[in-house]
Protein backbone atom coordinates (compact mmCIF):
# COMPACT_ATOMS: atom_id res chain seq x y z
CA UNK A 1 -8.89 -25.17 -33.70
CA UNK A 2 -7.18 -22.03 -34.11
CA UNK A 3 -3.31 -22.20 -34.96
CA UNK A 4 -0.53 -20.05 -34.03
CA UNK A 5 -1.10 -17.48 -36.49
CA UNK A 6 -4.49 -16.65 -35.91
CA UNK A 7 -3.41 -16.17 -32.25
CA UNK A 8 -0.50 -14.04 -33.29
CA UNK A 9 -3.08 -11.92 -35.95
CA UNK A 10 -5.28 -11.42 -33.04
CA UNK A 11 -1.88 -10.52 -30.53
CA UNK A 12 -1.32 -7.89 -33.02
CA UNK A 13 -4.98 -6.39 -33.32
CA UNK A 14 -5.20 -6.17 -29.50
CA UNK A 15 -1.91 -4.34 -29.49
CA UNK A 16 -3.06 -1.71 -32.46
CA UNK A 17 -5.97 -0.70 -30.28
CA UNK A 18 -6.21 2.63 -29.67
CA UNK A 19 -8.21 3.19 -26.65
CA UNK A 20 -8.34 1.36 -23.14
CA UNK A 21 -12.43 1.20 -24.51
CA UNK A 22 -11.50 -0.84 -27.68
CA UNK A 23 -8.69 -2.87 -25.49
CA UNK A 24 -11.43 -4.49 -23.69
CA UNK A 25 -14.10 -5.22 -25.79
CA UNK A 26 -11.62 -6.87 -28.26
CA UNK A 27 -10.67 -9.26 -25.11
CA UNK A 28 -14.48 -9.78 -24.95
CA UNK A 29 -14.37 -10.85 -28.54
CA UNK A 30 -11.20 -13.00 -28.58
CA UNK A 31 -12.85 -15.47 -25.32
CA UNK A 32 -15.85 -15.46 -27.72
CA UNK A 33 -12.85 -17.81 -29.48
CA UNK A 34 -11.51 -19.09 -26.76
CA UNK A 35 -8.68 -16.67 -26.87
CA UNK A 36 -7.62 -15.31 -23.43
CA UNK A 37 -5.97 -11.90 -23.66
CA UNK A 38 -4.37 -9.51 -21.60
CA UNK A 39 -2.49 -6.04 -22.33
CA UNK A 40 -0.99 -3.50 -20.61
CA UNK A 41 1.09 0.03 -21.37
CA UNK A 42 4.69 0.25 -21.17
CA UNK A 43 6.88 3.45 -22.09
CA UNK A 44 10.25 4.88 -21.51
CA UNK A 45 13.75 4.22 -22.37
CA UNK A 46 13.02 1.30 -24.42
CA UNK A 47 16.77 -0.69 -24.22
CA UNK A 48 17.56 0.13 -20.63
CA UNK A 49 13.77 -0.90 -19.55
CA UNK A 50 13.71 -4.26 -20.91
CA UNK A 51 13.77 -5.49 -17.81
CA UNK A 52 10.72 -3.47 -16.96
CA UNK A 53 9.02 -5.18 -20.30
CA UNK A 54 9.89 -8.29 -19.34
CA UNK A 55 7.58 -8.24 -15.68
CA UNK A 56 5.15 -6.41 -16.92
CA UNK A 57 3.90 -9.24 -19.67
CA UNK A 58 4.23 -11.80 -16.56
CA UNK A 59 2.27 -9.46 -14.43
CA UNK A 60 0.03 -8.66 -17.10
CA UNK A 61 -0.48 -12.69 -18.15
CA UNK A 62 -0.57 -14.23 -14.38
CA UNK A 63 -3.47 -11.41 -13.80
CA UNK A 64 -5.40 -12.33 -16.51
CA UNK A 65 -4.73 -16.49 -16.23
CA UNK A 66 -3.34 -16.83 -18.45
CA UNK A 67 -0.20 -17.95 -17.70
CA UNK A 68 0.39 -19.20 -13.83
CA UNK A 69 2.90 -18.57 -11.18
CA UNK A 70 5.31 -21.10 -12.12
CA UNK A 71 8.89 -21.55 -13.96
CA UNK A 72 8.09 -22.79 -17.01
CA UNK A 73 4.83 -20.26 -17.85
CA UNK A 74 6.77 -17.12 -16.48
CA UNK A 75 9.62 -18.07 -18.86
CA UNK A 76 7.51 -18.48 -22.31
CA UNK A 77 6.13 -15.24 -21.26
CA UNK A 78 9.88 -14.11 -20.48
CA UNK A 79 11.43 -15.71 -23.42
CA UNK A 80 8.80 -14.11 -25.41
CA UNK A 81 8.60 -10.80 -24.20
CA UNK A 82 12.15 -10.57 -24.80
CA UNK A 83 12.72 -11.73 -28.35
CA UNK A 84 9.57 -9.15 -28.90
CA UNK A 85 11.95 -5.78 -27.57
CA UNK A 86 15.04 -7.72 -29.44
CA UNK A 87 13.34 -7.37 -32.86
CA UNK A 88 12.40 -3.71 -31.96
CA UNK A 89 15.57 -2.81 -30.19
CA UNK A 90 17.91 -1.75 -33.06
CA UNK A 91 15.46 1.10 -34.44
CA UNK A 92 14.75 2.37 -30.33
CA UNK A 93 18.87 2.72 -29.01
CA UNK A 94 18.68 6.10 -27.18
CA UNK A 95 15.12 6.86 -27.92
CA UNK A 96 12.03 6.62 -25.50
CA UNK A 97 9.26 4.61 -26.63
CA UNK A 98 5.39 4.17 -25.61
CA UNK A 99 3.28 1.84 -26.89
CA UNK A 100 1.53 -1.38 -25.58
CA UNK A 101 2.29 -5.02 -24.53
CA UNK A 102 -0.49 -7.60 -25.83
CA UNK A 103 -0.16 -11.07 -24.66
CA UNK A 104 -2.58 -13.96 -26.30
CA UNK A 105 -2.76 -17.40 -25.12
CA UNK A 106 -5.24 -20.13 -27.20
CA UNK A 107 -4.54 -23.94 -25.44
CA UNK A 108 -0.86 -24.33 -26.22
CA UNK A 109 0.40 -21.06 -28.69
CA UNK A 110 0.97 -18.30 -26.36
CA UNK A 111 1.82 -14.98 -28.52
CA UNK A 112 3.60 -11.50 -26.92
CA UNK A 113 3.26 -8.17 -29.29
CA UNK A 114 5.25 -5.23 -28.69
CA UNK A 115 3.43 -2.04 -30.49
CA UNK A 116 5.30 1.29 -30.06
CA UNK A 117 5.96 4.75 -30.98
CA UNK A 118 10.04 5.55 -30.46
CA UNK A 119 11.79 8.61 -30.83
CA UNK A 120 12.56 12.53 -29.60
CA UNK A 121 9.98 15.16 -29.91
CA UNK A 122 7.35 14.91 -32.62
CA UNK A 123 10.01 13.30 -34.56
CA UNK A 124 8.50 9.68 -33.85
CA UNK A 125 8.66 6.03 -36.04
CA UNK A 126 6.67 3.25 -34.58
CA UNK A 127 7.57 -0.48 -34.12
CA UNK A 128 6.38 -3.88 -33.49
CA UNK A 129 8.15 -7.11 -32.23
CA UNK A 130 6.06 -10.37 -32.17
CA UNK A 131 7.21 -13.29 -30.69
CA UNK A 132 5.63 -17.22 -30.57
CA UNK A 133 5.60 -19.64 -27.57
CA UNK A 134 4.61 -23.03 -27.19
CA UNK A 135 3.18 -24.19 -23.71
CA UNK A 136 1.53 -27.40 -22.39
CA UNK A 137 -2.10 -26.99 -22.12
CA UNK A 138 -3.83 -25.87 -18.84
């Protein structure tokens, strides 16, 4: 049985891919493990779009099942989504940001990963915010 940190290593790995090519045949690899996985872009004013953040991981984890239609599923995917942009919001006030939203889910340890390049220009940092949920088992 995996635990909570392997799910949040492989969160991360999905996040760090750099193709749409490499996206999906790590989420081939990861229900090899019994990981279900899901991802999906994200970009633009990163503090005044956390909203946008936010339903985007629930779209993202309802289409992929991993997470279903209901309170308490949409907010651990909520709740994590949103500690994710906390932890990257300080370095990304004012800036625009484009990265990726990775969302793994292995029985109950449901992980959200925020990967991102922020800034003006060329003049660019990149950030991550990881966040940890526990849900009931489907």
């Amino acid at each position: 049985m995996l635990d909570s940190i392997d799910i949040a290593r492989a969160t991360v790995q999905l996040a760090i891919t750099p193709s749409r090519e490499s996206e999906e045949k790590l989420i081939h690899q990861l229900a090899d493990q019994d990981i279900r996985a899901a991802a999906v872009d994200v970009g633009g004013d990163v503090v005044n779009s956390v909203h946008v953040v936010i339903e985007r991981a629930i779209h993202a984890s309802r289409k992929a099942n991993l997470t279903k239609e209901n309170h308490v599923q949409d907010g651990a995917i909520a709740g994590a989504a949103r500690e994710a942009v906390t932890q990257i919001a300080a370095k990304a006030t004012g800036l625009n940001g484009g990265g990726k939203i990775a969302i793994c889910r292995h029985h109950e340890h449901l992980v959200v990963c925020i990967f991102m390049s922020i800034g003006l220009l060329y003049l660019n940092d990149v950030v991550i915010g990881l966040s940890h949920r526990s849900l009931p088992d489907d």
